[in-house]
Protein backbone atom coordinates (compact mmCIF):
# COMPACT_ATOMS: atom_id res chain seq x y z
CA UNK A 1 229.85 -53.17 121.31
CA UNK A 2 226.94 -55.66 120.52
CA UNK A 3 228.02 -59.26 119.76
CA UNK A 4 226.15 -58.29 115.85
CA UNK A 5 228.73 -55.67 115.48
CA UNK A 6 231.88 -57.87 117.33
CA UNK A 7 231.08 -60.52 114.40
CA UNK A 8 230.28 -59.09 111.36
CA UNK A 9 232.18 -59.96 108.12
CA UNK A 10 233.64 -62.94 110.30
CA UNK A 11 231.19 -65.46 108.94
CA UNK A 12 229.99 -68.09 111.11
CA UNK A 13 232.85 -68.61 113.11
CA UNK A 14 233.05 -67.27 116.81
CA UNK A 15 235.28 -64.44 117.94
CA UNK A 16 237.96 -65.57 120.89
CA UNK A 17 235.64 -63.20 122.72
CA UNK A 18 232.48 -64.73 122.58
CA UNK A 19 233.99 -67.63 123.15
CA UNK A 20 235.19 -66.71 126.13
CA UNK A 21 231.60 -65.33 127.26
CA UNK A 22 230.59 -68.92 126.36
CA UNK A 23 232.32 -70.59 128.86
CA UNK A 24 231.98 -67.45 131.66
CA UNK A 25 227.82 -67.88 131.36
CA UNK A 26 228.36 -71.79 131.63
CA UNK A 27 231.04 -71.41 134.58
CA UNK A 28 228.23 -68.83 136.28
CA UNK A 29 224.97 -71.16 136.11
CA UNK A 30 222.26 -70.23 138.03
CA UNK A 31 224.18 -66.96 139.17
CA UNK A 32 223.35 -63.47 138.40
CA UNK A 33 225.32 -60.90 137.32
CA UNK A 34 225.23 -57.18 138.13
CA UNK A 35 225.75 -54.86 135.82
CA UNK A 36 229.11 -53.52 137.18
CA UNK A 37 230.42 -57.58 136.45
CA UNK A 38 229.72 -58.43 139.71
CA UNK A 39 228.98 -62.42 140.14
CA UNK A 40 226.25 -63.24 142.57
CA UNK A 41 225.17 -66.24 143.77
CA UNK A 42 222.34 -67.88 142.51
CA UNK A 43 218.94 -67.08 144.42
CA UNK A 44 217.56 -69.60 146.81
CA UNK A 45 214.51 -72.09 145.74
CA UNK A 46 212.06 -71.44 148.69
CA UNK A 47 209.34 -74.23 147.42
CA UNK A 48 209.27 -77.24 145.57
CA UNK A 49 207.92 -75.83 142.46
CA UNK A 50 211.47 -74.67 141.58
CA UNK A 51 210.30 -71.44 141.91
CA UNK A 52 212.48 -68.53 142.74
CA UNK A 53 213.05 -65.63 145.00
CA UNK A 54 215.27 -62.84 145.83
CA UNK A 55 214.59 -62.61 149.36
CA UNK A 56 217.64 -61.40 152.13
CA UNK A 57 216.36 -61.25 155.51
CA UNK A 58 218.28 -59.24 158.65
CA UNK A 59 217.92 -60.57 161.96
CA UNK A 60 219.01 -59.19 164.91
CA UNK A 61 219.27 -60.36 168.69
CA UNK A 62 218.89 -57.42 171.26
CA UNK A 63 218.44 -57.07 174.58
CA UNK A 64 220.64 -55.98 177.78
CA UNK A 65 224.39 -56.48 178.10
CA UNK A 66 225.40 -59.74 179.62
CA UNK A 67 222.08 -61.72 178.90
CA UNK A 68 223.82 -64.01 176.53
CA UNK A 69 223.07 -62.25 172.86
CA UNK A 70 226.78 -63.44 171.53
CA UNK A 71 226.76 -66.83 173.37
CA UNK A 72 223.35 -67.67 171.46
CA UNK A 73 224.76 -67.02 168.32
CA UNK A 74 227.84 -68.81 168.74
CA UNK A 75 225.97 -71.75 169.98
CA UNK A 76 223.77 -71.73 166.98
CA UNK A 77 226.18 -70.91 164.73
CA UNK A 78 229.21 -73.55 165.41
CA UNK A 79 226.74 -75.73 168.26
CA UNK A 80 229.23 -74.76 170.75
CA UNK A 81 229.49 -72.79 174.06
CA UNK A 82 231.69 -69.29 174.63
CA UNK A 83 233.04 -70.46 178.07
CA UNK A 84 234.74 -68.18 179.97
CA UNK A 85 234.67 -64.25 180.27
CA UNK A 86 235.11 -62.07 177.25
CA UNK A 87 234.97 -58.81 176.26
CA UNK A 88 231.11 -57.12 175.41
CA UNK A 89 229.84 -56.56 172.16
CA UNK A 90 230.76 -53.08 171.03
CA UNK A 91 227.51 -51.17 168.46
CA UNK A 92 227.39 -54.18 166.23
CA UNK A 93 228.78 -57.07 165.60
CA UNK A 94 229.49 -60.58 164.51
CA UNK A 95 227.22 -60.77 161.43
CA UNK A 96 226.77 -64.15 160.36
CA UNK A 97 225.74 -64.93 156.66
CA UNK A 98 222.44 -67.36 156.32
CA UNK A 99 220.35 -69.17 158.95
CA UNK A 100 221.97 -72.13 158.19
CA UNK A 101 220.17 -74.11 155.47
CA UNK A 102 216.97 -72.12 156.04
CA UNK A 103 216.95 -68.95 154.64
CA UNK A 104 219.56 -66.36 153.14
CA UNK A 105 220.52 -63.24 155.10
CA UNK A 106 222.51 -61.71 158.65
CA UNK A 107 221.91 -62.70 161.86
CA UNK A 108 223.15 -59.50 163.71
CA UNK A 109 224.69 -59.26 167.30
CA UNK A 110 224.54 -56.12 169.09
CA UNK A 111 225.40 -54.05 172.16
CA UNK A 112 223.37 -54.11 175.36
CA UNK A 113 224.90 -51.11 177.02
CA UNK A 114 222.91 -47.23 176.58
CA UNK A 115 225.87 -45.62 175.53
CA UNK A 116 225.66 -47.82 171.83
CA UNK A 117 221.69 -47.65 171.86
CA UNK A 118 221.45 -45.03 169.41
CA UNK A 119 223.49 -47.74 166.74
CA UNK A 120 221.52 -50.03 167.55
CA UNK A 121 217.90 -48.14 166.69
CA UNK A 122 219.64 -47.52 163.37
CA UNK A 123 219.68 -50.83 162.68
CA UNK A 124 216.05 -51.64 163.92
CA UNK A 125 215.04 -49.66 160.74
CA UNK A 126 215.50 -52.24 158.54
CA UNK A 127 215.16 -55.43 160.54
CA UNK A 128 213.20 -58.54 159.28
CA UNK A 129 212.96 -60.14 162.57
CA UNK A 130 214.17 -59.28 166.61
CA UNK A 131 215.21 -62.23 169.01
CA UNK A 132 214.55 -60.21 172.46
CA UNK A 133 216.60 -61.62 174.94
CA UNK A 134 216.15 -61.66 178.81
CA UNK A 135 218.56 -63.62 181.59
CA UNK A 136 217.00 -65.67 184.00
CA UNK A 137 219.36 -64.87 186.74
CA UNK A 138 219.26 -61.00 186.55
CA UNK A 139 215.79 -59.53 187.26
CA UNK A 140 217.18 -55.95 186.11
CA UNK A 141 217.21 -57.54 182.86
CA UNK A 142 213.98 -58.89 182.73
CA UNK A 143 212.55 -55.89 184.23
CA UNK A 144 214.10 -53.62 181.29
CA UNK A 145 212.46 -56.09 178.81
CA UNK A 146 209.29 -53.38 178.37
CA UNK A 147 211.97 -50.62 177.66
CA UNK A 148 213.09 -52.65 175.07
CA UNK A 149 209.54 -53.52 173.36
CA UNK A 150 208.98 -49.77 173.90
CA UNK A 151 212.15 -48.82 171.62
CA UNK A 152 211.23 -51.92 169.14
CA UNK A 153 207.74 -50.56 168.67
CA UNK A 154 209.18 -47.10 168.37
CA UNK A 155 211.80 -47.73 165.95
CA UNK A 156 211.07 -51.11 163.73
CA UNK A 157 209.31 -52.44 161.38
CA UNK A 158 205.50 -52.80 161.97
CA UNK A 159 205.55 -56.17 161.19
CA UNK A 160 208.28 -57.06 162.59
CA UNK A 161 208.48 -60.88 163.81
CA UNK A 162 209.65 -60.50 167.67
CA UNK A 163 210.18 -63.59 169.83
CA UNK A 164 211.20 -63.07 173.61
CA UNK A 165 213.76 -65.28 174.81
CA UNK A 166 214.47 -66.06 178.52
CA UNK A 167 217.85 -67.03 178.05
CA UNK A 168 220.46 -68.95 180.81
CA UNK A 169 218.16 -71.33 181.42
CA UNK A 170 220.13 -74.14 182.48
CA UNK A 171 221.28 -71.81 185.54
CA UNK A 172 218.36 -73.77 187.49
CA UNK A 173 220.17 -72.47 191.49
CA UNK A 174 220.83 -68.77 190.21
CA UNK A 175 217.40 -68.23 188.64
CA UNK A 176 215.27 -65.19 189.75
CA UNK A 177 212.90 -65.01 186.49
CA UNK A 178 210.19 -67.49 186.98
CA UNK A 179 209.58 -69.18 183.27
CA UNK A 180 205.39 -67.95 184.53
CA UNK A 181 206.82 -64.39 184.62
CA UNK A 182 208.57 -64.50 180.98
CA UNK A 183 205.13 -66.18 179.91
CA UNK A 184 202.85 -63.43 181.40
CA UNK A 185 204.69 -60.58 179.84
CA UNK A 186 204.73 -62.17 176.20
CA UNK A 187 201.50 -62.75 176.51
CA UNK A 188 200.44 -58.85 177.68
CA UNK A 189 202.95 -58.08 174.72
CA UNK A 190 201.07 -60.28 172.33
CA UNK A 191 204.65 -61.95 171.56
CA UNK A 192 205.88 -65.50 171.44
CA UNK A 193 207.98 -66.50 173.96
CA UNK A 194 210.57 -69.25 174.75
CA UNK A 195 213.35 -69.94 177.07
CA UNK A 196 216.64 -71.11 175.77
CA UNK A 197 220.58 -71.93 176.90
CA UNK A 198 223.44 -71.33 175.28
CA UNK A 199 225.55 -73.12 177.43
CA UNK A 200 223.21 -76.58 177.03
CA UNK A 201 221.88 -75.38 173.68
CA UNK A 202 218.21 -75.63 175.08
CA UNK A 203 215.86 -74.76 172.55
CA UNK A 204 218.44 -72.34 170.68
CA UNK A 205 217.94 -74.07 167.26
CA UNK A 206 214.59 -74.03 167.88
CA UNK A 207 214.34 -70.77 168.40
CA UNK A 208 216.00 -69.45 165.41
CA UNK A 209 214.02 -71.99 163.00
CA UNK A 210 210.71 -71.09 164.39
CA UNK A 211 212.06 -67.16 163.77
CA UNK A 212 212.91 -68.24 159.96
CA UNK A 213 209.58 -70.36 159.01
CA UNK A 214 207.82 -67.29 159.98
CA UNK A 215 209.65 -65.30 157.69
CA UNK A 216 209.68 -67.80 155.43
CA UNK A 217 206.02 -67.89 155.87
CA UNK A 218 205.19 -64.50 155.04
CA UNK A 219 207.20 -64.34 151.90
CA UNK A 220 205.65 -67.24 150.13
CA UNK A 221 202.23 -65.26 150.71
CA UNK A 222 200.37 -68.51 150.04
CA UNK A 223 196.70 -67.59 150.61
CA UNK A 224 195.86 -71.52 150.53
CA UNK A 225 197.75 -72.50 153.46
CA UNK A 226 196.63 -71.44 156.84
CA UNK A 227 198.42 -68.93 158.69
CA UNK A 228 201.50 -69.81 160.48
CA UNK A 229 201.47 -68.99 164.79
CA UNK A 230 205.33 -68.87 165.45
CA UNK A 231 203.69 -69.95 169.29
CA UNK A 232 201.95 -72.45 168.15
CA UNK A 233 204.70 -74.31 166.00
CA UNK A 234 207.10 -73.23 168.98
CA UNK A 235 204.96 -75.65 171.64
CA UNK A 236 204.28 -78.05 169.43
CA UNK A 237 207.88 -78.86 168.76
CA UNK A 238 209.02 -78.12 172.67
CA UNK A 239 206.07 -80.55 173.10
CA UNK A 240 207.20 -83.54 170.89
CA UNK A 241 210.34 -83.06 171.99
CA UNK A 242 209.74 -83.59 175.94
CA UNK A 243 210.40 -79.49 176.11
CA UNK A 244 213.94 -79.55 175.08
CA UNK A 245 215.60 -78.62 171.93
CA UNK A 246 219.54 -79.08 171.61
């Protein structure tokens, strides 16, 4: 029933009803509602023109078992370190809503081992951005790395943003992975690269904020400003900050 028909023949004064939808819009500012009721949160202001946009990205960090995938999150997420041994991811896992203050959406965790592969190409699909991960103390895992890229290109998005990420860094005695090596395959790949530490929190946030100006980036689609190289802002800011990011 229309709010005409709810108050007709009442004169001017408002039904308990409408009343109530008074004070539920002014509750709900800035939110939207769905049209089974649902309340929503209001949509994020991505410029300073007020301007809005209904934008949810899904990121995802992939790459072998044991490189560090859940450790990088968690550091990221809570700017700690997952000591000690724990059990592997199983398909996917630990979503975490928003990068931060950034942008709204999932950052995705998920398996390294074959047997869960096939979940985990599901979920390339639909994927606004990959964080590749490598570790520098197991060469099987940086060998693997063009596997990986081969599934990516097979199964994601073609514009995709993909950033490789040499992870365990700080493990300076166990290393095997030269950072030259992790640079010379990005570079054949054509993809940024960086290497990180979730134990010392080496470039982590770095890593994820170059990952969301990029998609930030592309959904402004501001033909004024130049185009933004995820690289280039990546070794600018290692650079000003004497190459490490905590």
């Amino acid at each position: 029933m229309s709010r005409k028909k709810a108050t007709k023949g009442k004169g001017p004064t408002a039904s308990p009803s409408n009343g109530k939808e008074e004070k539920r819009r002014k509750s709900s500012a800035g939110a939207a509602i769905q049209s089974n009721g649902v309340l929503l949160p209001s949509r994020p202001s991505l410029s300073n023109s007020g301007e809005f946009y209904d934008i949810s990205f899904k990121v995802m960090l992939v790459g072998d078992s044991g490189v560090g995938k859940t450790c990088l999150l968690v550091r990221f997420k809570d700017g700690a370190f997952l000591a000690g041994s724990f059990i592997s991811t199983v398909g996917i896992d630990f979503r975490v809503s928003g990068i931060k203050h950034t942008l709204p959406g999932w950052i995705w965790d998920t398996a390294g081992q074959e047997r869960f592969r096939s979940v985990t190409h599901a979920y390339y699909r639909d994927a606004h951005a990959l964080l590749l991960l490598y570790d520098v103390t197991n060469k099987a895992s940086f060998d693997n790395i063009q596997a990986w890229l081969t599934e990516i290109h097979e199964f994601a998005k073609e514009d995709v943003v993909l950033i490789l990420l040499g992870n365990k860094a700080d493990a300076t005695h166990e290393r095997v992975v030269k950072r030259e090596e992790g640079e010379k395959l990005a570079k054949e790949f054509g993809v940024p690269f960086i290497e990180t530490s979730a134990k010392s929190g080496l470039n982590v946030e770095l890593a994820f904020t170059a990952v969301a100006k990029e998609l930030k980036h592309r959904e402004m689609k501001e033909p004024c400003n130049p185009k933004f190289q995820l690289q280039e802002y990546v070794n600018k800011e290692m650079k000003g900050a004497g190459c490490c990011h905590s």
